[in-house]
PDB file of N, CA and C in Angstrom:
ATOM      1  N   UNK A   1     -11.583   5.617  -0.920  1.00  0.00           N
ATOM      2  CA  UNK A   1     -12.056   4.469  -1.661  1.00  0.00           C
ATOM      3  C   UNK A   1     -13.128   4.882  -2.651  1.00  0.00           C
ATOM      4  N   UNK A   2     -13.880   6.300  -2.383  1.00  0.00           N
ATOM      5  CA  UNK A   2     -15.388   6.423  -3.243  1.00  0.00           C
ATOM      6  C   UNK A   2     -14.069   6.754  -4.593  1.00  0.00           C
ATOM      7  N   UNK A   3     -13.080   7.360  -4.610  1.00  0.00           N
ATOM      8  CA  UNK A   3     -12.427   8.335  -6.225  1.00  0.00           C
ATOM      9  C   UNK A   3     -12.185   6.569  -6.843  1.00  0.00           C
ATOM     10  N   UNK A   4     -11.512   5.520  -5.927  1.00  0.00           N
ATOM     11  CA  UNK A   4     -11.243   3.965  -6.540  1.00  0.00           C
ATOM     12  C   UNK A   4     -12.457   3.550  -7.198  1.00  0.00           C
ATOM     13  N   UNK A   5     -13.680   3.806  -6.302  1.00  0.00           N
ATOM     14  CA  UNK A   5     -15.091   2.768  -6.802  1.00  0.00           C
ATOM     15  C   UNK A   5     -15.358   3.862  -8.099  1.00  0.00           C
ATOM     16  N   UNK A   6     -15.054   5.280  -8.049  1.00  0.00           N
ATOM     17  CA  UNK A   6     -15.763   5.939  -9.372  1.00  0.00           C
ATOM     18  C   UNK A   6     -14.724   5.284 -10.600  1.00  0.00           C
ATOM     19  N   UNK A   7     -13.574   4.968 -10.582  1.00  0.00           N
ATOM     20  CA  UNK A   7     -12.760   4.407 -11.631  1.00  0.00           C
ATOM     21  C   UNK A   7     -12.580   2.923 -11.748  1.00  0.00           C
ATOM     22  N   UNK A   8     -13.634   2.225 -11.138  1.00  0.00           N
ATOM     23  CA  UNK A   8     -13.770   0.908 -11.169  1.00  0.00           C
ATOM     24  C   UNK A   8     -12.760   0.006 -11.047  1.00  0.00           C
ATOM     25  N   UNK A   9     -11.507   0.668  -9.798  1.00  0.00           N
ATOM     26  CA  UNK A   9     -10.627  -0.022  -8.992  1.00  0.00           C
ATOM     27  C   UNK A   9     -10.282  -0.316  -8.263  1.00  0.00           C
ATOM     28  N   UNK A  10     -11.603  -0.487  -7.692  1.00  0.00           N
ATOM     29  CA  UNK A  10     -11.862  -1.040  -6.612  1.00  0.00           C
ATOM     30  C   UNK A  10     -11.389  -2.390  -6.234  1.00  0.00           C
ATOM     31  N   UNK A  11     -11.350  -2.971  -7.052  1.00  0.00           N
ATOM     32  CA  UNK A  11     -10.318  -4.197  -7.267  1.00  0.00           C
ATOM     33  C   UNK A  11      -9.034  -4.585  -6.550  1.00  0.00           C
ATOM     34  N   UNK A  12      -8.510  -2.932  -6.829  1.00  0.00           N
ATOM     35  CA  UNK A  12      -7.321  -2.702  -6.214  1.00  0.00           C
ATOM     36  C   UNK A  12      -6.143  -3.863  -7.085  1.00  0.00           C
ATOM     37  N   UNK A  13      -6.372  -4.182  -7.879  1.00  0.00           N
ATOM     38  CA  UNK A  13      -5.484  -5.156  -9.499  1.00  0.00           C
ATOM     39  C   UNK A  13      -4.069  -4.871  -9.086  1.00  0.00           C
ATOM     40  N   UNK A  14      -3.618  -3.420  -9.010  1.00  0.00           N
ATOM     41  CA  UNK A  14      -2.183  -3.498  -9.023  1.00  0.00           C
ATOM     42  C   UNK A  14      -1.580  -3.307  -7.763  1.00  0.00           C
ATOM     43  N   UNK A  15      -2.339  -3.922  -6.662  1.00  0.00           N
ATOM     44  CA  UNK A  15      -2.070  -4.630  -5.529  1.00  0.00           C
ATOM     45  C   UNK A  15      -1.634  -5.993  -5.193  1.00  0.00           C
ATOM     46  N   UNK A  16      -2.518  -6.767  -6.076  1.00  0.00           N
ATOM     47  CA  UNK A  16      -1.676  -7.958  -6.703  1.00  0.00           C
ATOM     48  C   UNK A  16      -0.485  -8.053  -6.987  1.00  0.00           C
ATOM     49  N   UNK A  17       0.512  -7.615  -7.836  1.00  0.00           N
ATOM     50  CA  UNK A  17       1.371  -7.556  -7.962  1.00  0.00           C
ATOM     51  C   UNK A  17       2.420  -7.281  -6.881  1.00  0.00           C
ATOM     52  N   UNK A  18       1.986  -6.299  -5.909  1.00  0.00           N
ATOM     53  CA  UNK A  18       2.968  -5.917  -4.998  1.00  0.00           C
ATOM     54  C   UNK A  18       2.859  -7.318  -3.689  1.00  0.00           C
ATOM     55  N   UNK A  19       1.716  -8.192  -3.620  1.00  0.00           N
ATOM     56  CA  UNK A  19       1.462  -9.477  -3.035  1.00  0.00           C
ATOM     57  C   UNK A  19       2.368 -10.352  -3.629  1.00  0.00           C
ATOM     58  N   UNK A  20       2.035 -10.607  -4.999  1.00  0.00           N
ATOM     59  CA  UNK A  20       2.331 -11.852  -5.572  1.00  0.00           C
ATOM     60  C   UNK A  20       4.159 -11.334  -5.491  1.00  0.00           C
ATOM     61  N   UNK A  21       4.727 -10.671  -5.842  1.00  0.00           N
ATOM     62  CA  UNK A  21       6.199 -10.668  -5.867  1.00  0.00           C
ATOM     63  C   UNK A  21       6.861 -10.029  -4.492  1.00  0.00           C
ATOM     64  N   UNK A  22       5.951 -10.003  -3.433  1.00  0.00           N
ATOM     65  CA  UNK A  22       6.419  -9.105  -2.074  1.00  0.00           C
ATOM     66  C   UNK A  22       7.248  -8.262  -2.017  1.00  0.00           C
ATOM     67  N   UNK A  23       7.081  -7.376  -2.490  1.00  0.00           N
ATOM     68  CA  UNK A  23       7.080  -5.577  -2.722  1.00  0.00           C
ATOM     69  C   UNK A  23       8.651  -5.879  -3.505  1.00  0.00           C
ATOM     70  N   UNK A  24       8.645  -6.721  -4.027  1.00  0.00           N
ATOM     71  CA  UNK A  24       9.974  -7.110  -4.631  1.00  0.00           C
ATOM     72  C   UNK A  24      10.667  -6.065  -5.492  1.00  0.00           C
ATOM     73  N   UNK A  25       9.721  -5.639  -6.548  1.00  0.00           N
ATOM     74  CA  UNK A  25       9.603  -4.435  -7.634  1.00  0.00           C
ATOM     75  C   UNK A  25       9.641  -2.868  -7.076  1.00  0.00           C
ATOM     76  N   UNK A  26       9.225  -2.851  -5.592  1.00  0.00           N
ATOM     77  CA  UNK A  26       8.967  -1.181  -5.293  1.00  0.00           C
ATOM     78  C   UNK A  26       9.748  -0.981  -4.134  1.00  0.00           C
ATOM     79  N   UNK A  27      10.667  -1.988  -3.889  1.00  0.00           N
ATOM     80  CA  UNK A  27      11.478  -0.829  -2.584  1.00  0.00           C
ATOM     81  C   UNK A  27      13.140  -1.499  -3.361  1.00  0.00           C
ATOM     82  N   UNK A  28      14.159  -0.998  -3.124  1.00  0.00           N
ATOM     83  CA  UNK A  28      15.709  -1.336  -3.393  1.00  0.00           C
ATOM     84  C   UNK A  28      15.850  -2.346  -2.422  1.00  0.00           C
ATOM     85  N   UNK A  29      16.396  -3.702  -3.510  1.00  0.00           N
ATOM     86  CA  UNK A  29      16.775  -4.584  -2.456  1.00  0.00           C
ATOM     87  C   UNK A  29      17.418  -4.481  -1.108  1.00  0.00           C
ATOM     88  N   UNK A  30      18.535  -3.414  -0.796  1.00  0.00           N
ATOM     89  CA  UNK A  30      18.576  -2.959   0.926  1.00  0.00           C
ATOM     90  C   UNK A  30      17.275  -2.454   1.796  1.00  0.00           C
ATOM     91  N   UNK A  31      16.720  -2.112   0.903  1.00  0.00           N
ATOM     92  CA  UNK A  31      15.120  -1.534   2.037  1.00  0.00           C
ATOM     93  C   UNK A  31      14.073  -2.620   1.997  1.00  0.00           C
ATOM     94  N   UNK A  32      14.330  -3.291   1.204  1.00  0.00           N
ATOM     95  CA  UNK A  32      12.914  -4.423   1.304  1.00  0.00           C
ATOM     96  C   UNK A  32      13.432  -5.709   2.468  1.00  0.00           C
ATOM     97  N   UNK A  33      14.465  -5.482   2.937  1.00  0.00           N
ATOM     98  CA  UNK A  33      13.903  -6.733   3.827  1.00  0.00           C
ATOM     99  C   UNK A  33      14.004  -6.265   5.533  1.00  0.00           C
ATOM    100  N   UNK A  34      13.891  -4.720   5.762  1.00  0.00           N
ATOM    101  CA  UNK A  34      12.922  -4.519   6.827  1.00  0.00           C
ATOM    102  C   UNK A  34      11.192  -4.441   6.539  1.00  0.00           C
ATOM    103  N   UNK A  35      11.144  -4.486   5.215  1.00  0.00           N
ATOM    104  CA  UNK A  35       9.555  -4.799   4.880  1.00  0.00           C
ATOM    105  C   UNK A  35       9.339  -6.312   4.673  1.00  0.00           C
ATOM    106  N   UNK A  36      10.383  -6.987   4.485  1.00  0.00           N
ATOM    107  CA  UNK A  36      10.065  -8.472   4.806  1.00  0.00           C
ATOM    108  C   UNK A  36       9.939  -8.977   6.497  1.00  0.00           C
ATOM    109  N   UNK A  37      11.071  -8.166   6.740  1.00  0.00           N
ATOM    110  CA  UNK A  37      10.854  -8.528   8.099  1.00  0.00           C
ATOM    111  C   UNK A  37       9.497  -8.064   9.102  1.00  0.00           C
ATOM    112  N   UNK A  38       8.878  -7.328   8.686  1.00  0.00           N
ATOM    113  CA  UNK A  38       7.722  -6.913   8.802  1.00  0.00           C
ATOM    114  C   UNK A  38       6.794  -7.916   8.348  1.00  0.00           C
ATOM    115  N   UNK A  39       6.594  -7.528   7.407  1.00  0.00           N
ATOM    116  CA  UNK A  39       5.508  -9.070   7.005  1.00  0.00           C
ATOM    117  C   UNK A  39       6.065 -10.613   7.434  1.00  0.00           C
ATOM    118  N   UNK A  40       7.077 -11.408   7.804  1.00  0.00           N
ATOM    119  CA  UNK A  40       7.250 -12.732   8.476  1.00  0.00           C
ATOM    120  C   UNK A  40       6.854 -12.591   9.794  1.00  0.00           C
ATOM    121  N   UNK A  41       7.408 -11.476  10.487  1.00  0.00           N
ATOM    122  CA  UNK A  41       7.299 -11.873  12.070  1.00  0.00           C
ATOM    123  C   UNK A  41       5.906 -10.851  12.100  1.00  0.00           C
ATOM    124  N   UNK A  42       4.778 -10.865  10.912  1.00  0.00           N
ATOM    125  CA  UNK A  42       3.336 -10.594  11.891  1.00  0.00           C
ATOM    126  C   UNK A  42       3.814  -9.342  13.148  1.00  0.00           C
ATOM    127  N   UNK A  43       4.930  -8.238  12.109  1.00  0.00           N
ATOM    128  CA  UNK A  43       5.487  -7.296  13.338  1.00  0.00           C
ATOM    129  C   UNK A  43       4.230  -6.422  14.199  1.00  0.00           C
ATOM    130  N   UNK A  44       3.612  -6.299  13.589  1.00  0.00           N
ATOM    131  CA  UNK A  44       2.120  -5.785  14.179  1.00  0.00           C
ATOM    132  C   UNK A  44       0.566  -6.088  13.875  1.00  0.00           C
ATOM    133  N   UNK A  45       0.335  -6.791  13.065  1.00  0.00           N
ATOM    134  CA  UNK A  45      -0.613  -7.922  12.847  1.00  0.00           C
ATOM    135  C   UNK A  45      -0.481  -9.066  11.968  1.00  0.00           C
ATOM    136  N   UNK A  46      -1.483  -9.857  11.996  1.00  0.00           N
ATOM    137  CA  UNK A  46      -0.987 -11.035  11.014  1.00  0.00           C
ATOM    138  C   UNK A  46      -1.310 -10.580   9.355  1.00  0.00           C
ATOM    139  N   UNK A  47      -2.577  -9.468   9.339  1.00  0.00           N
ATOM    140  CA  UNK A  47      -2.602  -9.235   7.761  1.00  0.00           C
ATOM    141  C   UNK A  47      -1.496  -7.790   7.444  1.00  0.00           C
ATOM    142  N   UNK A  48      -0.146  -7.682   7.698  1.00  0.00           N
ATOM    143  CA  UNK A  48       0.500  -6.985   8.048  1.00  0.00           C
ATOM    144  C   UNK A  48       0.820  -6.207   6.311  1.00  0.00           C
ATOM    145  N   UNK A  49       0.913  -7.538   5.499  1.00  0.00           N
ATOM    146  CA  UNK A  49       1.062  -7.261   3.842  1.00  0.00           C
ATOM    147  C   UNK A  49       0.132  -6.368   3.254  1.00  0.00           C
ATOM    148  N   UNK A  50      -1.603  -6.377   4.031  1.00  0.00           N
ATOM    149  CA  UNK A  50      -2.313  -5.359   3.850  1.00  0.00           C
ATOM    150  C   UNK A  50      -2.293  -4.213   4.072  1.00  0.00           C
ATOM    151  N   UNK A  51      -1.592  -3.959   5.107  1.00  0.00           N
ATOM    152  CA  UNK A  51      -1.534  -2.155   5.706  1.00  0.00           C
ATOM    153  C   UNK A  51      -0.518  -1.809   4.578  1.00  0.00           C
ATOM    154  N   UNK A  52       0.394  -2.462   4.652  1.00  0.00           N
ATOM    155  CA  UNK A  52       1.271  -2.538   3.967  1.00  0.00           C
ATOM    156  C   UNK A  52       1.181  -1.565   2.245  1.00  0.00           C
ATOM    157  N   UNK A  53       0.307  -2.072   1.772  1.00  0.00           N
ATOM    158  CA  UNK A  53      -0.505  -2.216   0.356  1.00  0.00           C
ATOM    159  C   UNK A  53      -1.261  -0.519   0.924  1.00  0.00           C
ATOM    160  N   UNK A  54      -1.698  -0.943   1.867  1.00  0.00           N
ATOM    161  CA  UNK A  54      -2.837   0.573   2.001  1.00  0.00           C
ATOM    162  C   UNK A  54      -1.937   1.641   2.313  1.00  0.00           C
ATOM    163  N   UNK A  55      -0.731   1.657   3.339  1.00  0.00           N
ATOM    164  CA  UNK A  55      -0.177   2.401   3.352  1.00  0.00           C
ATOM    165  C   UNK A  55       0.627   3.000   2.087  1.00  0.00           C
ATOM    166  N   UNK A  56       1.220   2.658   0.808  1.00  0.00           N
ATOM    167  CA  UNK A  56       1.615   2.716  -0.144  1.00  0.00           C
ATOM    168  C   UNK A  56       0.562   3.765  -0.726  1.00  0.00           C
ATOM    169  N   UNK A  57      -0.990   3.487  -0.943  1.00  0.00           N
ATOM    170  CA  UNK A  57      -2.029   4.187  -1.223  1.00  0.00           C
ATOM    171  C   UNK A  57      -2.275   5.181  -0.812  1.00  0.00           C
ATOM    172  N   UNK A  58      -2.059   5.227   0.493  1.00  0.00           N
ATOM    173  CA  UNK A  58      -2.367   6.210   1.767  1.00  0.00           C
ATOM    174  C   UNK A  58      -1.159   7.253   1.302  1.00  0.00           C
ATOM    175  N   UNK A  59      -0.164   6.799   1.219  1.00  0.00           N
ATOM    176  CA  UNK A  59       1.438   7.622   1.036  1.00  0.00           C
ATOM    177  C   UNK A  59       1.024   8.149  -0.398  1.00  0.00           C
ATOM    178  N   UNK A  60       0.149   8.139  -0.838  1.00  0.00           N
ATOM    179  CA  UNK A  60      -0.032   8.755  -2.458  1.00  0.00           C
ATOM    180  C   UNK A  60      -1.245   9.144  -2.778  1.00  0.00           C
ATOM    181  N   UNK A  61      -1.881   9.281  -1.840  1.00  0.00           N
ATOM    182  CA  UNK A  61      -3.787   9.866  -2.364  1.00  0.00           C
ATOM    183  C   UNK A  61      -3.261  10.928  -2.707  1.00  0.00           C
ATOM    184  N   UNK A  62      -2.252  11.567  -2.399  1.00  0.00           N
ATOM    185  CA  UNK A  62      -2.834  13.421  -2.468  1.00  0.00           C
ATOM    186  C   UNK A  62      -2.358  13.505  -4.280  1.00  0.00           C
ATOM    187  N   UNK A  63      -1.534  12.585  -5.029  1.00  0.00           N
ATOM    188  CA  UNK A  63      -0.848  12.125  -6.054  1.00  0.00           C
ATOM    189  C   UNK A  63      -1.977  12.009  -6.915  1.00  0.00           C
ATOM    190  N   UNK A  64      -2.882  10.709  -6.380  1.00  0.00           N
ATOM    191  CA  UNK A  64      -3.985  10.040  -7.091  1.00  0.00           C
ATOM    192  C   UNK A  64      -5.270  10.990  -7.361  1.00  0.00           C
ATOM    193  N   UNK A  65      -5.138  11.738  -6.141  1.00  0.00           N
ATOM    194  CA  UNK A  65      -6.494  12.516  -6.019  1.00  0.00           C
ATOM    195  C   UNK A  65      -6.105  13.833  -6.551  1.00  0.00           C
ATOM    196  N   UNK A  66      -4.960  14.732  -6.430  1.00  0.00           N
ATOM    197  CA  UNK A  66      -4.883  15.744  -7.272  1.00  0.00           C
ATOM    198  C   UNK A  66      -4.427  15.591  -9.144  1.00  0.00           C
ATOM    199  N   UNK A  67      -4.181  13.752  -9.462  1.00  0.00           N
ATOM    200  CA  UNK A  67      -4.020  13.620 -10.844  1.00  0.00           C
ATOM    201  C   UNK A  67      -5.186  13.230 -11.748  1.00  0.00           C
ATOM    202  N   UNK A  68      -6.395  12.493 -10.641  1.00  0.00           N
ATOM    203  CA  UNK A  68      -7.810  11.885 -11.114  1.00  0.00           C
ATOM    204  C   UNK A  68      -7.467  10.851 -12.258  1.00  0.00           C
ATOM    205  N   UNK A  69      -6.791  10.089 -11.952  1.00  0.00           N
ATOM    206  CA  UNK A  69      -6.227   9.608 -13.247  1.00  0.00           C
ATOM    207  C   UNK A  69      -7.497   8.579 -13.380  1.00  0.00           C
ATOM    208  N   UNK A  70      -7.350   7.425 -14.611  1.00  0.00           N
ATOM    209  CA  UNK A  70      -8.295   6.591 -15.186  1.00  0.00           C
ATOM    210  C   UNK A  70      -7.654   5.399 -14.960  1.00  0.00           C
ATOM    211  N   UNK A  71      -8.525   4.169 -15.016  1.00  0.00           N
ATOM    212  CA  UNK A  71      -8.197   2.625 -14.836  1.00  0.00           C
ATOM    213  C   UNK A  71      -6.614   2.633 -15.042  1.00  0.00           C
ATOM    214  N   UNK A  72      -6.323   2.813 -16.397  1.00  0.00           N
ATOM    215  CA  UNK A  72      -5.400   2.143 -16.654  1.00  0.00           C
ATOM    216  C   UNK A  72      -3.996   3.130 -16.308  1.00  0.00           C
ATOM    217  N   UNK A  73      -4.447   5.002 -16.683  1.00  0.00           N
ATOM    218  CA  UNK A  73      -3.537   5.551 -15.575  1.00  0.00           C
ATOM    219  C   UNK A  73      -3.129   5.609 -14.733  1.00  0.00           C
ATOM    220  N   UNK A  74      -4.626   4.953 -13.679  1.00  0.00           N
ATOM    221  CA  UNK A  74      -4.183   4.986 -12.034  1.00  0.00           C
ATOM    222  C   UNK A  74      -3.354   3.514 -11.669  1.00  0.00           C
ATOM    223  N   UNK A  75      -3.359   2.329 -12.924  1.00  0.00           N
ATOM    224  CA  UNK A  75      -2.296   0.957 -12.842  1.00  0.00           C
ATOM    225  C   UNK A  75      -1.335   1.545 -12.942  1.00  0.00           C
ATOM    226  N   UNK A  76      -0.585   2.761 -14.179  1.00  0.00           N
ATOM    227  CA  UNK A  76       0.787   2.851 -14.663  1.00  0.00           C
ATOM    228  C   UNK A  76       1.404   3.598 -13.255  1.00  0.00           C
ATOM    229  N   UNK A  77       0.241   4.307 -13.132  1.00  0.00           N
ATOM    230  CA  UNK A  77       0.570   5.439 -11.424  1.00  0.00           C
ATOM    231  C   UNK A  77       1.545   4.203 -10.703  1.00  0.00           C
ATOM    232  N   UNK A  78       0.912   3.458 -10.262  1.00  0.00           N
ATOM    233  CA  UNK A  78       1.206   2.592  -8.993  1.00  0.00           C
ATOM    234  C   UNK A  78       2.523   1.846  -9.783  1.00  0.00           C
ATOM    235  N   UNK A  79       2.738   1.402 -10.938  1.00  0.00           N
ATOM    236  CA  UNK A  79       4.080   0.768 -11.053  1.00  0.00           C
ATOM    237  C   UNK A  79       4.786   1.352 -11.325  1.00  0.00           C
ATOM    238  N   UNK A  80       4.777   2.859 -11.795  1.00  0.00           N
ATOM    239  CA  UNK A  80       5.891   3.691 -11.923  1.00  0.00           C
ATOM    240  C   UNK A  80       6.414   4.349 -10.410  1.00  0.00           C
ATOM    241  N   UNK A  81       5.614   3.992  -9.299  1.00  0.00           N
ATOM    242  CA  UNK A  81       6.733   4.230  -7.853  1.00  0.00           C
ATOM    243  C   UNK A  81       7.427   3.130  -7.499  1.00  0.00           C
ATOM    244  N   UNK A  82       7.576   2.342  -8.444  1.00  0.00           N
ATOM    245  CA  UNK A  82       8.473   1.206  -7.816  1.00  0.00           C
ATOM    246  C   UNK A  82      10.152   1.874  -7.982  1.00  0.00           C
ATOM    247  N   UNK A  83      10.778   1.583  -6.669  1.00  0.00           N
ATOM    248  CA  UNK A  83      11.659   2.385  -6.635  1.00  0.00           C
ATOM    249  C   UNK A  83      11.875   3.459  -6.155  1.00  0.00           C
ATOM    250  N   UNK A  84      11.168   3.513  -5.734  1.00  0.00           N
ATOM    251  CA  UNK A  84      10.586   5.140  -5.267  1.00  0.00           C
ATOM    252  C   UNK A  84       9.771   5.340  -4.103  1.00  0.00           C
ATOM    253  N   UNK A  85       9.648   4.311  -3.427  1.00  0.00           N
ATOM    254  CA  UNK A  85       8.716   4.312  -2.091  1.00  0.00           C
ATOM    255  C   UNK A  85       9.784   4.238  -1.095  1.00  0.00           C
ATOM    256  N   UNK A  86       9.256   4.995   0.087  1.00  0.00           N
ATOM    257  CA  UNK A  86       9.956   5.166   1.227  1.00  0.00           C
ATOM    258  C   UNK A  86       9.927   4.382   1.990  1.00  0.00           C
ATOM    259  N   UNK A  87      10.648   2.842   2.037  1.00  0.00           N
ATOM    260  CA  UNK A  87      10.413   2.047   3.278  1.00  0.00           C
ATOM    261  C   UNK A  87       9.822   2.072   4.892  1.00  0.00           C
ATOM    262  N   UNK A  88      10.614   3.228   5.355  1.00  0.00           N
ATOM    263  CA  UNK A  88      10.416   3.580   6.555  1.00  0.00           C
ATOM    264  C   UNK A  88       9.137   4.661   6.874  1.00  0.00           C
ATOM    265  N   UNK A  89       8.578   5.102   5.446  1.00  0.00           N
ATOM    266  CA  UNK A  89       7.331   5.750   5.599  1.00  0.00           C
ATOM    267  C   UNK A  89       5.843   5.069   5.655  1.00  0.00           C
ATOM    268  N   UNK A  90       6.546   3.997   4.702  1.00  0.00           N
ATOM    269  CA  UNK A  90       5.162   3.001   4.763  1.00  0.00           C
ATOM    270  C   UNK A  90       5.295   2.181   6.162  1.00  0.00           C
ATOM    271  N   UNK A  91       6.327   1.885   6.789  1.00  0.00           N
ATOM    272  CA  UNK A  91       5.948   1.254   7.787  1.00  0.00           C
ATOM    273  C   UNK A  91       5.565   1.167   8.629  1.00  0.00           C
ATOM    274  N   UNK A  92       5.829   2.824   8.732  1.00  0.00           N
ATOM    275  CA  UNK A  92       5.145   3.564  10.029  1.00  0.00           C
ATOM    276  C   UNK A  92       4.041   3.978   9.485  1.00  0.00           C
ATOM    277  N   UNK A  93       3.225   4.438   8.192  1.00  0.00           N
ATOM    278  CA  UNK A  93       2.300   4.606   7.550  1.00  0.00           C
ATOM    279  C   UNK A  93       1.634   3.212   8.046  1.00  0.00           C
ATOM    280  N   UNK A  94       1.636   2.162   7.930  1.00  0.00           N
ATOM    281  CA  UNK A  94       0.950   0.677   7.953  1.00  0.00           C
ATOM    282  C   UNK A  94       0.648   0.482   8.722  1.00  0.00           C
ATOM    283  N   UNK A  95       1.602   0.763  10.022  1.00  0.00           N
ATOM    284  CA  UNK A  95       1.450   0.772  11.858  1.00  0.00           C
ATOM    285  C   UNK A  95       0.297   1.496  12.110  1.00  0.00           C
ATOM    286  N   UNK A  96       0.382   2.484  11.970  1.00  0.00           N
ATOM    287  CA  UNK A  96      -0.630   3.689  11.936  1.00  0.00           C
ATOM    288  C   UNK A  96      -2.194   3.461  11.133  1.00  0.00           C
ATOM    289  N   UNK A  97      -2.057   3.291  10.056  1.00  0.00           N
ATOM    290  CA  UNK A  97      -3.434   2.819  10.009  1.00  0.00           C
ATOM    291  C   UNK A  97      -3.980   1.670  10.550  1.00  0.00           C
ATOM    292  N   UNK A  98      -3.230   0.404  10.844  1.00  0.00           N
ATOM    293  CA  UNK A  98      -3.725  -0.842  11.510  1.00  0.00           C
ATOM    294  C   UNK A  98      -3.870  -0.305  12.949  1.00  0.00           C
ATOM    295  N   UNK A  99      -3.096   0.629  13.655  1.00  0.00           N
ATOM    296  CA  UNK A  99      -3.672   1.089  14.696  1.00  0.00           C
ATOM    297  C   UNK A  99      -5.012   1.830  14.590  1.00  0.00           C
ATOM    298  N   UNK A 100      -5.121   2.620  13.645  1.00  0.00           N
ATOM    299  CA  UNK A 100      -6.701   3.512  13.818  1.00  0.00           C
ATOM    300  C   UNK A 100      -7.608   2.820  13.382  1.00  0.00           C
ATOM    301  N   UNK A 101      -7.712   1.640  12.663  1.00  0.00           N
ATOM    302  CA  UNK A 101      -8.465   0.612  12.437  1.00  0.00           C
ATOM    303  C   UNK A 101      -8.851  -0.189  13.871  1.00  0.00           C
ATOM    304  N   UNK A 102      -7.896  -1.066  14.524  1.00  0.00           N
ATOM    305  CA  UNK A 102      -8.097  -1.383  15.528  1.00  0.00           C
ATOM    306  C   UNK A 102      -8.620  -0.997  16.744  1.00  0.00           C
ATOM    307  N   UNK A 103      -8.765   0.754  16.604  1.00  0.00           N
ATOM    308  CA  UNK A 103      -8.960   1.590  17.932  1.00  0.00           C
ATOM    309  C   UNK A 103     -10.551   2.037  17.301  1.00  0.00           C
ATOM    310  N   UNK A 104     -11.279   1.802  16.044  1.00  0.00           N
ATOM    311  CA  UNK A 104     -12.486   2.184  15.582  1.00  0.00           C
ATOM    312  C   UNK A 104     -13.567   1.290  15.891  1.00  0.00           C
ATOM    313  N   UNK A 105     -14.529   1.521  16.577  1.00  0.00           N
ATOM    314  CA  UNK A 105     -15.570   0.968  17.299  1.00  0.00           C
ATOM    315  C   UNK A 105     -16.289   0.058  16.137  1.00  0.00           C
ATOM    316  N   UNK A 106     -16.813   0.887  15.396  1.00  0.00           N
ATOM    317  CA  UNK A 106     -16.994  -0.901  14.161  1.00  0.00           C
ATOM    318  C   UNK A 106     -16.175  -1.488  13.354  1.00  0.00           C
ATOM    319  N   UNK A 107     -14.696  -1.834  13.800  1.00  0.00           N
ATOM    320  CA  UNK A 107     -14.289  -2.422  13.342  1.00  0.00           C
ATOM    321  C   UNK A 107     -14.792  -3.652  12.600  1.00  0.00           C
ATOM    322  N   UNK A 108     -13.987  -4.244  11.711  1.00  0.00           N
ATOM    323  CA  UNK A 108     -14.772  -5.535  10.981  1.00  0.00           C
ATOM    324  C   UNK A 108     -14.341  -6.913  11.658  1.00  0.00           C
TER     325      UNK A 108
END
């Protein structure tokens, strides 16, 4: 999150998008509706659309962080994997961090 807050995207903006149209744009309509089905049935928590979002991030720091890109590079970054994300990586990516979140003593 500190490489997001130094490029003032912290915002996380083109996260929105993957909310507002539910990952509609970044997985092939056959793979997006075990990620729907994930997010309706709350398959492992109720903010499930969030891991979701982080895992996508998580599945691409080494991308973000070995390209250092800028505001508006690190937006084109994130909509040019649409299509290109691994359903079954983020989901178990999403599981996985909502688990090490949940198992961390200050949790929020």
């Amino acid at each position: 999150m500190d490489y997001l807050e130094s490029r003032e995207v912290s915002a996380l903006l083109f996260c929105f998008r993957w909310l507002l149209v539910n990952f509609k744009r970044e997985f092939e309509l056959d793979h997006l509706y075990p990620i729907w089905e994930a997010l309706l049935s709350h398959a492992f928590c109720p903010d499930c659309h969030l891991f979701v979002c982080a895992a996508i991030l998580h599945n691409n720091s080494a991308l973000i962080l070995d390209t250092k890109p800028e505001f508006d590079e690190l937006i084109q970054m994130m909509n040019d994997l649409s299509g290109r994300i691994s359903w079954e990586q983020t989901l178990v990516t999403a599981e996985a961090l909502y688990h090490r979140l949940a198992e961390h003593p200050k949790r929020p």
